[in-house]
Protein backbone atom coordinates (compact mmCIF):
# COMPACT_ATOMS: atom_id res chain seq x y z
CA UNK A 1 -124.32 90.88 -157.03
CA UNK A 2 -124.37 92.54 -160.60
CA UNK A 3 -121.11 91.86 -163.39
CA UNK A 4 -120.83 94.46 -165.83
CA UNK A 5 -121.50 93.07 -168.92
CA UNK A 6 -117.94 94.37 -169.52
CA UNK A 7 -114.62 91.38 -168.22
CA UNK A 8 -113.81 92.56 -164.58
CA UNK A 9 -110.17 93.72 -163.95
CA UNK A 10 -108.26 90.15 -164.09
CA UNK A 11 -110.49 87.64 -165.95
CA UNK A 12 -109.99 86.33 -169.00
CA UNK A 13 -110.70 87.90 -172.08
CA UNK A 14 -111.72 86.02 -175.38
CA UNK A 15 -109.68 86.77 -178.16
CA UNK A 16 -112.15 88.27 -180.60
CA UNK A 17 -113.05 90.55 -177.13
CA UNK A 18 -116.40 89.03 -176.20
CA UNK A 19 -117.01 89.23 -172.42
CA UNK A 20 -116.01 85.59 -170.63
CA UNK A 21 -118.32 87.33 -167.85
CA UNK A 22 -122.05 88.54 -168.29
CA UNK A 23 -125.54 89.70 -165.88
CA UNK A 24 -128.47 87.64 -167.17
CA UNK A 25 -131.95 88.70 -165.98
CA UNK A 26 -134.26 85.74 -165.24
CA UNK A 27 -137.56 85.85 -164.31
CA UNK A 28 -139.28 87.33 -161.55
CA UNK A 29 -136.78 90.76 -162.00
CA UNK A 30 -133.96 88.63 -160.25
CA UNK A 31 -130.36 88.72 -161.77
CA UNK A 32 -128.36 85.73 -161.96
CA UNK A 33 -125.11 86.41 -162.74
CA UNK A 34 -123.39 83.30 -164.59
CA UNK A 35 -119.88 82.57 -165.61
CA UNK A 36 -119.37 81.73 -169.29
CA UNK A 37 -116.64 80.43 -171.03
CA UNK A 38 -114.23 82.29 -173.02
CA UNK A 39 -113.83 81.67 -177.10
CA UNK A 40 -110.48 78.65 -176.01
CA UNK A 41 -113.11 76.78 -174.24
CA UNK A 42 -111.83 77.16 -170.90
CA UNK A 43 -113.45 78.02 -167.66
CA UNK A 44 -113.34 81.25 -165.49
CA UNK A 45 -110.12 81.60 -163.45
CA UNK A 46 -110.53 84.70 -161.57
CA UNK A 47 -113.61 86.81 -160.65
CA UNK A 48 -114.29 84.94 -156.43
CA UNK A 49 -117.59 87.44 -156.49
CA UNK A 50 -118.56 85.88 -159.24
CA UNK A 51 -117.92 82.45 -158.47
CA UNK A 52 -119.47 83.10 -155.08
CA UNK A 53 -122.23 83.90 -156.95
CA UNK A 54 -122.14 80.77 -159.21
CA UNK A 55 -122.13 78.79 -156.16
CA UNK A 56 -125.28 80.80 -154.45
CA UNK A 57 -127.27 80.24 -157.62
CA UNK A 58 -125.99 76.68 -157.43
CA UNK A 59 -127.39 76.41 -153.91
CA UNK A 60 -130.58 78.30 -154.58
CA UNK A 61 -130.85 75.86 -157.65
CA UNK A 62 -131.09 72.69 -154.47
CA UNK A 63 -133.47 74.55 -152.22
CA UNK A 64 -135.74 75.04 -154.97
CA UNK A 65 -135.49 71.54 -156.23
CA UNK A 66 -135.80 70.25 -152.80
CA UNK A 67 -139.11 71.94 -151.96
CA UNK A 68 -140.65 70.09 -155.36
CA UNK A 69 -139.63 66.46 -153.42
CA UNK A 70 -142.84 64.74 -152.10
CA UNK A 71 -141.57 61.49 -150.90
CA UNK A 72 -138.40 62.75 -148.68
CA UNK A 73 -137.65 59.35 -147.99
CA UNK A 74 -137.29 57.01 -151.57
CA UNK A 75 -134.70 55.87 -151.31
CA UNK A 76 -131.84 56.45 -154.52
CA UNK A 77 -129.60 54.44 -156.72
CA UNK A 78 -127.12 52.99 -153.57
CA UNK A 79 -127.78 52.22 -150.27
CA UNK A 80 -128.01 54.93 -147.68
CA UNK A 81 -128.90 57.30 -150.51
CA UNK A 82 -131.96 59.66 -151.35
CA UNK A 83 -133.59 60.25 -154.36
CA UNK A 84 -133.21 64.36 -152.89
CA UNK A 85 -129.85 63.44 -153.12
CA UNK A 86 -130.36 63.16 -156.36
CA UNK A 87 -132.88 65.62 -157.47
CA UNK A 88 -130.39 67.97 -155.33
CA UNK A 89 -127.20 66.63 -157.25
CA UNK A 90 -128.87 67.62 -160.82
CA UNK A 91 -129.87 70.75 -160.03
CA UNK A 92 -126.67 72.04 -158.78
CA UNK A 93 -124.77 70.11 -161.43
CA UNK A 94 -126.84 71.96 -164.52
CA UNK A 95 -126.03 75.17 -162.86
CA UNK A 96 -122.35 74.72 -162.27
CA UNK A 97 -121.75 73.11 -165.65
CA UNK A 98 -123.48 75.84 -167.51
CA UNK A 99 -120.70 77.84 -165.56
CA UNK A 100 -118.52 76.03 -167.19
CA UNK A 101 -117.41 74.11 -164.11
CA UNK A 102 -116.24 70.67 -163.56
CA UNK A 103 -118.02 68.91 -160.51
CA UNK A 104 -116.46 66.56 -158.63
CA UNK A 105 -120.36 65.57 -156.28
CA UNK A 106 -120.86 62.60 -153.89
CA UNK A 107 -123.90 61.96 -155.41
CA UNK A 108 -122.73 61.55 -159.12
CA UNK A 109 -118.80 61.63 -159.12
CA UNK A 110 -116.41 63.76 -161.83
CA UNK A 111 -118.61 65.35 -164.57
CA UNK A 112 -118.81 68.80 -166.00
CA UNK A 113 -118.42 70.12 -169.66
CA UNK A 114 -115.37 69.48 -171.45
CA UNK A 115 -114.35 68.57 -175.25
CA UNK A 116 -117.46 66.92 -176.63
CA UNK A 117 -119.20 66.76 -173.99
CA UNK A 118 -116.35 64.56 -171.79
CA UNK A 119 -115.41 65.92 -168.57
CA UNK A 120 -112.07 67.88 -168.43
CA UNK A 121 -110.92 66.68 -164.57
CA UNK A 122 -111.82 63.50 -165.83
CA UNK A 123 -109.84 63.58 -169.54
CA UNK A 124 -106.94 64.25 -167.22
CA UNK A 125 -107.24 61.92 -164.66
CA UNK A 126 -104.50 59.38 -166.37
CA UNK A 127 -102.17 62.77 -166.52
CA UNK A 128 -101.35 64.98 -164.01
CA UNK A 129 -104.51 63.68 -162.09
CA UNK A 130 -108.21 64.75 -161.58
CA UNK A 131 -108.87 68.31 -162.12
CA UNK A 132 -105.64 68.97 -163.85
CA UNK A 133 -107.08 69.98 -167.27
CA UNK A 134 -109.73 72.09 -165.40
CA UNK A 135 -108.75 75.71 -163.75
CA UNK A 136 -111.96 75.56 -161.05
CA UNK A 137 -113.06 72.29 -160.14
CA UNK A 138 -116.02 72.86 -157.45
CA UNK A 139 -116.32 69.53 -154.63
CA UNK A 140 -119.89 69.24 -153.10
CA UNK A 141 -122.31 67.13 -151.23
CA UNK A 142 -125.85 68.58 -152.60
CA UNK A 143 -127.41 67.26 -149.24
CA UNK A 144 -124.84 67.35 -146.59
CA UNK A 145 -127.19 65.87 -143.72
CA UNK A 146 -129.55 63.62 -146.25
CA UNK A 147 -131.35 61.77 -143.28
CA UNK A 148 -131.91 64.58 -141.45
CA UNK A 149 -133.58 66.12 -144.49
CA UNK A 150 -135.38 62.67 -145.44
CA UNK A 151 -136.73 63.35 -141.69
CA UNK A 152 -137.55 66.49 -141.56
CA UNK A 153 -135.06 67.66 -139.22
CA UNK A 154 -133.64 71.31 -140.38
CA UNK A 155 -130.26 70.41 -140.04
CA UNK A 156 -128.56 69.78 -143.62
CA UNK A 157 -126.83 71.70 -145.88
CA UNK A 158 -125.56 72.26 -149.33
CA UNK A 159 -121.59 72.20 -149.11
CA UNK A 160 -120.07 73.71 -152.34
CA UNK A 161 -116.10 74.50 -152.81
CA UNK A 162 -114.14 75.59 -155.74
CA UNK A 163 -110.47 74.36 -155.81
CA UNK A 164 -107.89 75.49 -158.52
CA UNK A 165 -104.41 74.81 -158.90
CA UNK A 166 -103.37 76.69 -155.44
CA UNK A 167 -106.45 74.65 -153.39
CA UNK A 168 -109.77 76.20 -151.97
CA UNK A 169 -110.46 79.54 -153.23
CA UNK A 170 -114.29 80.08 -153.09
CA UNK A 171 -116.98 78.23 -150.23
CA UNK A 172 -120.10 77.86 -149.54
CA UNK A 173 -122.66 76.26 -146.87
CA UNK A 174 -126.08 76.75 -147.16
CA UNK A 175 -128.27 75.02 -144.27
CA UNK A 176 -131.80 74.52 -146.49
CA UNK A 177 -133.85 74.74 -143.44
CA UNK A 178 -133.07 77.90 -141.94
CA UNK A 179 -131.51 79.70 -144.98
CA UNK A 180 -128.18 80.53 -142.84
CA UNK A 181 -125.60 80.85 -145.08
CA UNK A 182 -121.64 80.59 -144.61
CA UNK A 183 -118.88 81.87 -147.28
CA UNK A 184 -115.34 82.14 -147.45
CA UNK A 185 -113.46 83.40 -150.14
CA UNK A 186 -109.32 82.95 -149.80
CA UNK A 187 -107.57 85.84 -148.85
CA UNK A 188 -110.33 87.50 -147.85
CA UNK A 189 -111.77 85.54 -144.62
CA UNK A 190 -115.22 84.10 -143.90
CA UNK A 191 -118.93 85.75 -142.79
CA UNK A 192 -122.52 84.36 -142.27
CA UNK A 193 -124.69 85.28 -143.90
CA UNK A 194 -123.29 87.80 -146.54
């Protein structure tokens, strides 16, 4: 998927008319496409394709940091937890946050970008509740099957889903073994594999 380097029909617009929406080639001839904030400082509230595609980069980001683990089984900061869980949990959160996105991960809690460098959902967790200062606040588990992976088994997956105000909007299941992928996007149903 490709954004014009032009705002899409519904997203927000910053006010001195710079795109809140942009294509950014990365290496290798690939496209990423990656959600940026508008000039008030506020995340993307429309544009599922492109947070779809946020969330596939996000997912990509885990596979790739997954196949640079050597041990499989250290063990991480708590008990029945990884260090892939972790590696995993960075490398998703560095994409989504450069998206603008507040995470809400198993691995590391609330955290995303926000007013100096605070987390929005978590800013506004004394009003209104977690997520209430962020539009898109995207719930994962990095490694959803983290023994199986410490094992070798190729059963686990990289759950992602982006709730705003209304609830799920945008999903996404990767299993890291096989590549299989499952999306749904509200309104518009669910498919395997694109």
């Amino acid at each position: 998927l490709v954004v014009p380097r032009d705002t899409p029909s519904g997203a927000p617009a910053a006010a001195d008319g710079v795109p809140t929406w942009a294509s950014v080639a990365t290496g290798a001839g690939a496209t990423t496409v990656v959600a940026m904030r508008a000039a008030s400082g506020t995340a993307p509230t429309s544009g599922d394709d492109t947070l779809l595609a946020v969330l596939v980069e996000a997912a990509h980001a885990v596979g790739d940091a997954l196949d640079g683990v050597r041990d499989r089984r250290a063990p991480g900061g708590r008990p029945g937890q990884y260090a892939l869980d972790l590696v995993a949990d960075e490398a998703a959160c560095e994409v989504l946050h450069r998206a603008g996105l507040a995470v809400f991960s198993e691995e590391s809690g609330l955290t995303g970008p926000g007013p100096d460098g605070g987390c929005p959902a978590a800013d506004a967790a004394g009003e209104g509740g977690p997520g209430a200062a962020a539009p898109l606040l995207v719930v994962m588990d990095p490694v959803d099957g983290s023994t199986n992976a410490s094992l070798g088994l190729p059963w686990y997956a990289t759950s992602l889903c982006a709730v705003d105000a209304e609830g799920p909007c945008v999903a996404l299941v990767v299993n890291q073994a096989t590549g299989t992928r499952f999306e749904a996007v509200r309104g518009a149903g669910a498919r395997r594999d694109g």
